[in-house]
N, C-alpha and C. Protein backbone atom coordinates (compact mmCIF):
# COMPACT_ATOMS: atom_id res chain seq x y z
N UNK A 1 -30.18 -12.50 -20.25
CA UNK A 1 -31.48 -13.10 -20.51
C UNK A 1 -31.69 -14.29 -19.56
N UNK A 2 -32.81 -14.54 -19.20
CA UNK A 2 -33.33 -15.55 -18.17
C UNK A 2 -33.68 -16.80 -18.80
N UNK A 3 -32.98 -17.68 -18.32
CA UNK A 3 -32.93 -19.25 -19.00
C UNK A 3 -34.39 -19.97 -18.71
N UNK A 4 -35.42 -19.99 -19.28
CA UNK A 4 -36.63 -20.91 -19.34
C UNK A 4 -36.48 -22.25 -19.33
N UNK A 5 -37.32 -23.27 -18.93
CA UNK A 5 -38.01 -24.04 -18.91
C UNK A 5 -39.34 -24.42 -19.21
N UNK A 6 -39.68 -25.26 -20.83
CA UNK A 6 -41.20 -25.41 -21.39
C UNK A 6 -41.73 -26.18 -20.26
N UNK A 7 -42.92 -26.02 -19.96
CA UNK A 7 -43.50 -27.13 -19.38
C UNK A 7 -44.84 -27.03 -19.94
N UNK A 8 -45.45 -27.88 -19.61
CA UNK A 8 -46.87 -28.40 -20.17
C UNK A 8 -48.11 -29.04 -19.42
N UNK A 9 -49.02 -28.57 -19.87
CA UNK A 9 -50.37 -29.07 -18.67
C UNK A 9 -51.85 -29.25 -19.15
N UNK A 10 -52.08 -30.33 -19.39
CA UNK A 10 -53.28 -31.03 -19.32
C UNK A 10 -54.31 -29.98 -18.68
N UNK A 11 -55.45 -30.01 -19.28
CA UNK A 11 -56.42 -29.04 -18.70
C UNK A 11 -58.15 -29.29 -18.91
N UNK A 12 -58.92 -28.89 -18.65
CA UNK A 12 -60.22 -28.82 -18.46
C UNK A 12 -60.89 -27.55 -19.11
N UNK A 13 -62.41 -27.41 -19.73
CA UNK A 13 -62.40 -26.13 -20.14
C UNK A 13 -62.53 -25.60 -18.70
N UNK A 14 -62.93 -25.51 -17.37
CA UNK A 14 -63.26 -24.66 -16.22
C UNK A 14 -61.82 -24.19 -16.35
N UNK A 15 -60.76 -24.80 -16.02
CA UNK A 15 -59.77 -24.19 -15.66
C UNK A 15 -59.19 -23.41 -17.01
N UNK A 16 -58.56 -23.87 -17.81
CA UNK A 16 -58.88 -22.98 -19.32
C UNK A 16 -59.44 -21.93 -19.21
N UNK A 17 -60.68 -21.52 -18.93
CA UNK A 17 -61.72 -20.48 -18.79
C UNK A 17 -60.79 -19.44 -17.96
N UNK A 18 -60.49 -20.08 -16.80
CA UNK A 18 -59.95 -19.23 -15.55
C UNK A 18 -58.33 -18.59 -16.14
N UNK A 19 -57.71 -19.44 -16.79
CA UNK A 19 -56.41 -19.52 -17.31
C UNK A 19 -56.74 -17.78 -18.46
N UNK A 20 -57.62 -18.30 -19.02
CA UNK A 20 -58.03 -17.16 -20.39
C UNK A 20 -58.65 -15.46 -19.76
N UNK A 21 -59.08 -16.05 -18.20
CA UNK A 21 -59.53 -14.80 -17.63
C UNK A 21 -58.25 -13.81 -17.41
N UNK A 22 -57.55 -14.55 -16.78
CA UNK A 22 -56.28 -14.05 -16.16
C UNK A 22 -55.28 -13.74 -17.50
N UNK A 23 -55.21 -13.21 -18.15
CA UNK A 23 -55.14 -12.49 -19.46
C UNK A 23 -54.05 -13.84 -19.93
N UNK A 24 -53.86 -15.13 -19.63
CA UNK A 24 -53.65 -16.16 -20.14
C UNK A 24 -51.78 -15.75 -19.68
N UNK A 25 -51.73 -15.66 -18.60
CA UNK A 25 -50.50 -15.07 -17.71
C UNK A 25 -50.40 -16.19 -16.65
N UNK A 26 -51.44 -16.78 -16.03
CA UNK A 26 -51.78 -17.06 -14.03
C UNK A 26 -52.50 -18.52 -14.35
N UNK A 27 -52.10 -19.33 -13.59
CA UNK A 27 -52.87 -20.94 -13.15
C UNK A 27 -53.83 -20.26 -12.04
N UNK A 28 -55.14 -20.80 -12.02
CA UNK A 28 -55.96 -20.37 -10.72
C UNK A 28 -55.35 -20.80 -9.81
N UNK A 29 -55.95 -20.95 -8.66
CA UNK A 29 -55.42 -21.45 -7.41
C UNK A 29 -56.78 -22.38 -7.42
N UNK A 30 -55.81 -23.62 -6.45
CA UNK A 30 -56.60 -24.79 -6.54
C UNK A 30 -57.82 -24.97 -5.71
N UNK A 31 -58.51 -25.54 -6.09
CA UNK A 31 -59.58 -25.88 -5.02
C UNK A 31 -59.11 -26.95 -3.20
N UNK A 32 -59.72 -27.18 -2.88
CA UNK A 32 -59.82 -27.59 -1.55
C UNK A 32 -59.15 -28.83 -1.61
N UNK A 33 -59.57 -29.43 -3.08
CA UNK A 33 -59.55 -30.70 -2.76
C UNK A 33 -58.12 -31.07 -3.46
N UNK A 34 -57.55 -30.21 -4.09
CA UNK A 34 -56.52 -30.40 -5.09
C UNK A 34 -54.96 -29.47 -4.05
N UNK A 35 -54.65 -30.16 -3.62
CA UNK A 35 -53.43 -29.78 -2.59
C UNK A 35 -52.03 -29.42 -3.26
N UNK A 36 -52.19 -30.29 -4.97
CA UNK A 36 -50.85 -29.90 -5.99
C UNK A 36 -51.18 -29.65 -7.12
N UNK A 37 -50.30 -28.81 -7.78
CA UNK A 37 -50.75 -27.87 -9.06
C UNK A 37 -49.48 -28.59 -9.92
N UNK A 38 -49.45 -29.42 -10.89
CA UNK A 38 -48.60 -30.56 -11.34
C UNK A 38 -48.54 -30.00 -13.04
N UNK A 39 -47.41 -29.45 -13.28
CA UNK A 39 -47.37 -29.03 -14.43
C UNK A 39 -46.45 -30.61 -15.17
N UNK A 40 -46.52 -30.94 -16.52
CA UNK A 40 -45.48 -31.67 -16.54
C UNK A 40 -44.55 -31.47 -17.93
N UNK A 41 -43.86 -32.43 -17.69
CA UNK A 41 -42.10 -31.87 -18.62
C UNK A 41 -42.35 -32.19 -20.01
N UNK A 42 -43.14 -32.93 -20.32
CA UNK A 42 -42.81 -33.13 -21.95
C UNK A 42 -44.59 -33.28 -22.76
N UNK A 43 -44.81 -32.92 -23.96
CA UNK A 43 -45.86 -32.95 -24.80
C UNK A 43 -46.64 -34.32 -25.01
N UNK A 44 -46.02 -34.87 -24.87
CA UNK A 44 -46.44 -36.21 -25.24
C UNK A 44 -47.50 -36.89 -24.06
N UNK A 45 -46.77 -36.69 -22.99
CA UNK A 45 -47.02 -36.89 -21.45
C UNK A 45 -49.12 -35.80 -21.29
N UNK A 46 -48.69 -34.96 -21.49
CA UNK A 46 -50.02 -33.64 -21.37
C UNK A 46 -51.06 -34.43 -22.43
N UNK A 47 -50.73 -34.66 -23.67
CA UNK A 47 -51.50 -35.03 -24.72
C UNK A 47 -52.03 -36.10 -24.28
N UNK A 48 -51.50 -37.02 -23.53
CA UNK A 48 -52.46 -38.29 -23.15
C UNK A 48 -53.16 -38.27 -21.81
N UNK A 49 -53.30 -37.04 -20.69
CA UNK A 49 -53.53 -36.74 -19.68
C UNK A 49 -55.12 -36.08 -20.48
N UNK A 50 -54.66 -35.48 -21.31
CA UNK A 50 -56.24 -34.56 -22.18
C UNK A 50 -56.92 -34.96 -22.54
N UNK A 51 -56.38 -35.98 -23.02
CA UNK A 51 -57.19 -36.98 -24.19
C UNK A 51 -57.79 -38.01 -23.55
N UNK A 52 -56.94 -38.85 -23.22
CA UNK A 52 -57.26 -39.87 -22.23
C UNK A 52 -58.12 -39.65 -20.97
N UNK A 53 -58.11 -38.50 -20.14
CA UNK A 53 -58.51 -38.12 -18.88
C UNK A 53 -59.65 -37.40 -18.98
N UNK A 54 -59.04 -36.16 -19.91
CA UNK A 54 -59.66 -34.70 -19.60
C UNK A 54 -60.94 -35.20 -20.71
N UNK A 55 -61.36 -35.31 -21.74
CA UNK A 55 -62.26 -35.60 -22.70
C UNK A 55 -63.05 -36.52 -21.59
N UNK A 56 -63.09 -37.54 -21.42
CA UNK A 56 -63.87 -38.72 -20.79
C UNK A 56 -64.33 -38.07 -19.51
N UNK A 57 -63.96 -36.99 -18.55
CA UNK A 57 -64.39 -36.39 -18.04
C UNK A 57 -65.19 -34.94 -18.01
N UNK A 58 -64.59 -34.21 -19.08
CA UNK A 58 -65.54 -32.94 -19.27
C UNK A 58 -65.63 -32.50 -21.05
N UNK A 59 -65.34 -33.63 -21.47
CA UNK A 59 -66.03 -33.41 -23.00
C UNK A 59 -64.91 -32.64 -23.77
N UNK A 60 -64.23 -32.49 -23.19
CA UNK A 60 -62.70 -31.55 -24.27
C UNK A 60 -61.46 -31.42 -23.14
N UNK A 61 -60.94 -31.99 -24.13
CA UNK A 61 -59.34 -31.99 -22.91
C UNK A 61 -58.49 -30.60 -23.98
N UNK A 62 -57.44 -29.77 -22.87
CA UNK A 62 -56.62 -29.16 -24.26
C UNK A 62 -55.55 -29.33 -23.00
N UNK A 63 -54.38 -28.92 -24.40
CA UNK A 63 -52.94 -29.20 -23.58
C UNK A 63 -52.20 -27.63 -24.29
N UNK A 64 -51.74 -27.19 -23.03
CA UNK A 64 -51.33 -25.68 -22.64
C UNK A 64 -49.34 -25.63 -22.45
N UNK A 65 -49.14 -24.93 -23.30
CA UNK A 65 -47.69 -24.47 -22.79
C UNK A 65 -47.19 -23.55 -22.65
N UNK A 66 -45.92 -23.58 -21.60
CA UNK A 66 -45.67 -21.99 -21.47
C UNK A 66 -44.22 -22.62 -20.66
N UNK A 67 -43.71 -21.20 -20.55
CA UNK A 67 -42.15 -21.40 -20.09
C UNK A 67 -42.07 -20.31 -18.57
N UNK A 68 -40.58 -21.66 -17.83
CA UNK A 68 -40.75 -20.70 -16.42
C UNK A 68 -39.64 -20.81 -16.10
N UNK A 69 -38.96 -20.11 -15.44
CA UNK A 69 -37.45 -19.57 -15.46
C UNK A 69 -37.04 -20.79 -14.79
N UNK A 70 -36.07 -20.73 -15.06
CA UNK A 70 -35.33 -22.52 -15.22
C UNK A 70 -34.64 -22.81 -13.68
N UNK A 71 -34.08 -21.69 -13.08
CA UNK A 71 -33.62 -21.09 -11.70
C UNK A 71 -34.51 -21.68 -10.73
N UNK A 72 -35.99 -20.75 -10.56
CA UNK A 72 -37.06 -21.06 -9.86
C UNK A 72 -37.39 -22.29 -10.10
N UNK A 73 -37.47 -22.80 -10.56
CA UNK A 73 -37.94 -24.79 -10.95
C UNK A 73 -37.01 -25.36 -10.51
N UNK A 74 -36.02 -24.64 -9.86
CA UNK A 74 -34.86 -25.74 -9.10
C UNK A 74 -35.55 -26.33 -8.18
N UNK A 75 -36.00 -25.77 -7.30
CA UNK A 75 -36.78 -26.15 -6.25
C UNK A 75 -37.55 -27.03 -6.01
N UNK A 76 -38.06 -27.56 -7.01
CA UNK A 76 -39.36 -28.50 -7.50
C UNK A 76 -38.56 -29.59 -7.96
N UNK A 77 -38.17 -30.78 -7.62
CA UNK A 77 -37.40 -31.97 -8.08
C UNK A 77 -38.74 -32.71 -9.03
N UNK A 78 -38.13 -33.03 -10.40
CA UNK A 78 -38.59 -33.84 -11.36
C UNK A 78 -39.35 -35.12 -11.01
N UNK A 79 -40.77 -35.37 -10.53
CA UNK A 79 -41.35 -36.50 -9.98
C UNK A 79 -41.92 -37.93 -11.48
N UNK A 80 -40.88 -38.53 -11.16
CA UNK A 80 -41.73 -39.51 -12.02
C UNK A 80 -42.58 -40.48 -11.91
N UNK A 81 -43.93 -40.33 -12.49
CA UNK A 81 -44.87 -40.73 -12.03
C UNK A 81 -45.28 -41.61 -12.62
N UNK A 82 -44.59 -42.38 -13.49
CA UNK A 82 -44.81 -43.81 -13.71
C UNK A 82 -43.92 -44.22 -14.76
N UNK A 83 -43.77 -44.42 -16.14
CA UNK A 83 -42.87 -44.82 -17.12
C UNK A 83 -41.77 -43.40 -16.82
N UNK A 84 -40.63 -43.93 -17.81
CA UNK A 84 -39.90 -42.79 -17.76
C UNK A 84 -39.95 -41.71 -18.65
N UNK A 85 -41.16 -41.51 -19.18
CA UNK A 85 -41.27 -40.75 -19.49
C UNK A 85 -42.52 -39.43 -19.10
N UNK A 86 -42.84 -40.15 -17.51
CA UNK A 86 -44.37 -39.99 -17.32
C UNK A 86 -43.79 -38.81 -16.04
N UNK A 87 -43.09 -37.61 -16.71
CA UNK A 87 -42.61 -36.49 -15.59
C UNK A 87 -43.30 -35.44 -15.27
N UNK A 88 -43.07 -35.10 -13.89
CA UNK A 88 -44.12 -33.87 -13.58
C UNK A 88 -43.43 -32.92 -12.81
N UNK A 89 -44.32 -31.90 -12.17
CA UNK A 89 -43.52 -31.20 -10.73
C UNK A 89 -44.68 -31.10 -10.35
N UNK A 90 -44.56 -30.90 -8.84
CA UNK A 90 -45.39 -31.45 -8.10
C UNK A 90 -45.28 -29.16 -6.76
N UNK A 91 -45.76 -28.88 -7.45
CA UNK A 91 -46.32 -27.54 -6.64
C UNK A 91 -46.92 -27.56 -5.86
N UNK A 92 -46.52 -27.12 -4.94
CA UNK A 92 -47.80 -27.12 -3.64
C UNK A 92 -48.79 -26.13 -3.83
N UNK A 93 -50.04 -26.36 -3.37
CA UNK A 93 -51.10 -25.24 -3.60
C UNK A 93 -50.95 -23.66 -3.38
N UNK A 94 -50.31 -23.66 -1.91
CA UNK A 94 -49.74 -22.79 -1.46
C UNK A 94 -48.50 -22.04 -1.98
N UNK A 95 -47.63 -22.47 -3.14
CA UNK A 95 -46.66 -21.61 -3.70
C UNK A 95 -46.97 -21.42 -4.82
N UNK A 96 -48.07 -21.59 -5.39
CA UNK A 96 -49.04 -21.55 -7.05
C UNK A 96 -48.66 -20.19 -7.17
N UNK A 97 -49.16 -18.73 -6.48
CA UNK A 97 -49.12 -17.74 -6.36
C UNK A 97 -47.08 -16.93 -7.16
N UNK A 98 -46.47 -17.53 -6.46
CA UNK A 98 -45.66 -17.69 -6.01
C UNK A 98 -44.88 -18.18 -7.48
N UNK A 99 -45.09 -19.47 -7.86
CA UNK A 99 -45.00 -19.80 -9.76
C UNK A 99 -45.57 -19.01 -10.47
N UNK A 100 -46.72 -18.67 -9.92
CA UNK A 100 -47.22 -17.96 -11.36
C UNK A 100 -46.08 -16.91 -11.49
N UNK A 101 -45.76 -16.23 -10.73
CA UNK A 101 -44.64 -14.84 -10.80
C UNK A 101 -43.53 -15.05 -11.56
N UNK A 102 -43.28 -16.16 -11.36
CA UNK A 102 -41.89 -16.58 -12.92
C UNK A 102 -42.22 -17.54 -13.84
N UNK A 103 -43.67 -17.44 -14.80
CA UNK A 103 -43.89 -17.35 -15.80
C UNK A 103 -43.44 -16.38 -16.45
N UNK A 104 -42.89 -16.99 -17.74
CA UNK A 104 -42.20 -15.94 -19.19
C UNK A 104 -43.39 -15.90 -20.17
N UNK A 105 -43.78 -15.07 -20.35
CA UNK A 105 -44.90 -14.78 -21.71
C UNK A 105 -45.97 -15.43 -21.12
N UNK A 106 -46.95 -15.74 -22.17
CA UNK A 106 -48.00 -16.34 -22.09
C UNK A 106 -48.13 -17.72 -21.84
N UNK A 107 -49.37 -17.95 -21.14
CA UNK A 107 -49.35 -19.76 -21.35
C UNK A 107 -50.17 -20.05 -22.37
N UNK A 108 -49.93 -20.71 -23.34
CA UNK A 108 -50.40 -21.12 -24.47
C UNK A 108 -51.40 -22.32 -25.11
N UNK A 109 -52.60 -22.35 -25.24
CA UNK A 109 -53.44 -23.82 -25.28
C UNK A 109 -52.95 -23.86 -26.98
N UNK A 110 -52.38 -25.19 -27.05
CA UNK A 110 -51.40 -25.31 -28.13
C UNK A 110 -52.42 -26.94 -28.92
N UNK A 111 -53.34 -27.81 -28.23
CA UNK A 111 -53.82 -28.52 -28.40
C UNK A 111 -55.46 -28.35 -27.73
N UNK A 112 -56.37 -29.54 -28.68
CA UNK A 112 -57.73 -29.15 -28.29
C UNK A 112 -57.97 -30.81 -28.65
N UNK A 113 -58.17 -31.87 -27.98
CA UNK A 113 -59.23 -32.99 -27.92
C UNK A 113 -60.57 -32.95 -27.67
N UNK A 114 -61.75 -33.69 -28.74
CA UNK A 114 -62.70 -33.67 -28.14
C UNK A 114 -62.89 -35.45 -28.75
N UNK A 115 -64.69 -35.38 -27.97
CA UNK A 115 -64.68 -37.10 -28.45
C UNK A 115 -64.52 -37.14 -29.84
């Protein structure tokens, strides 16, 4: 059996939408302006990215989880992006394709903020 890794991600309904198209399997691929696809390591971390961010910007933040083979995430060193508890990975746009392929199961919208 293949050893997972949860990770977790702050979201928007556009991308949500796109997430739910893709039979809730695939992250879109980013726009132009978005060069990293930043999943991050713990619940707590996503929940205040949604809430805090995603609501004040598009009226509903949700926070999504799903697991990815623990092997493939070697690659991606743990970026901490501010307290120590404030962890991410930092994907390049260009290997999104590439992650999505070692997703395990579904990705899951496990939380829903609104104002």
């Amino acid at each position: 059996m293949t050893a997972t890794t949860t990770l977790w991600r702050p979201t928007g309904p556009e991308e949500l939408a796109l997430v739910e198209a893709s039979g809730w399997r695939a992250w879109p691929p980013r726009l132009p302006d978005q060069p990293i696809f930043y999943p991050v390591m713990n619940e707590d971390y996503a929940v205040r990215i949604a809430r805090d961010w995603n609501v004040p910007a598009s009226g509903v933040g949700y926070v999504t989880r799903f697991e990815v083979e623990t092997d493939f995430l070697a690659r991606y060193p743990v970026q901490q992006a501010g307290g120590r508890t404030i962890l991410e990975l930092w994907v390049p746009a260009e290997e999104l394709a590439e992650f999505n392929e070692h997703i395990v199961g579904l990705i899951e919208m496990v939380r829903e903020f609104r104002p």
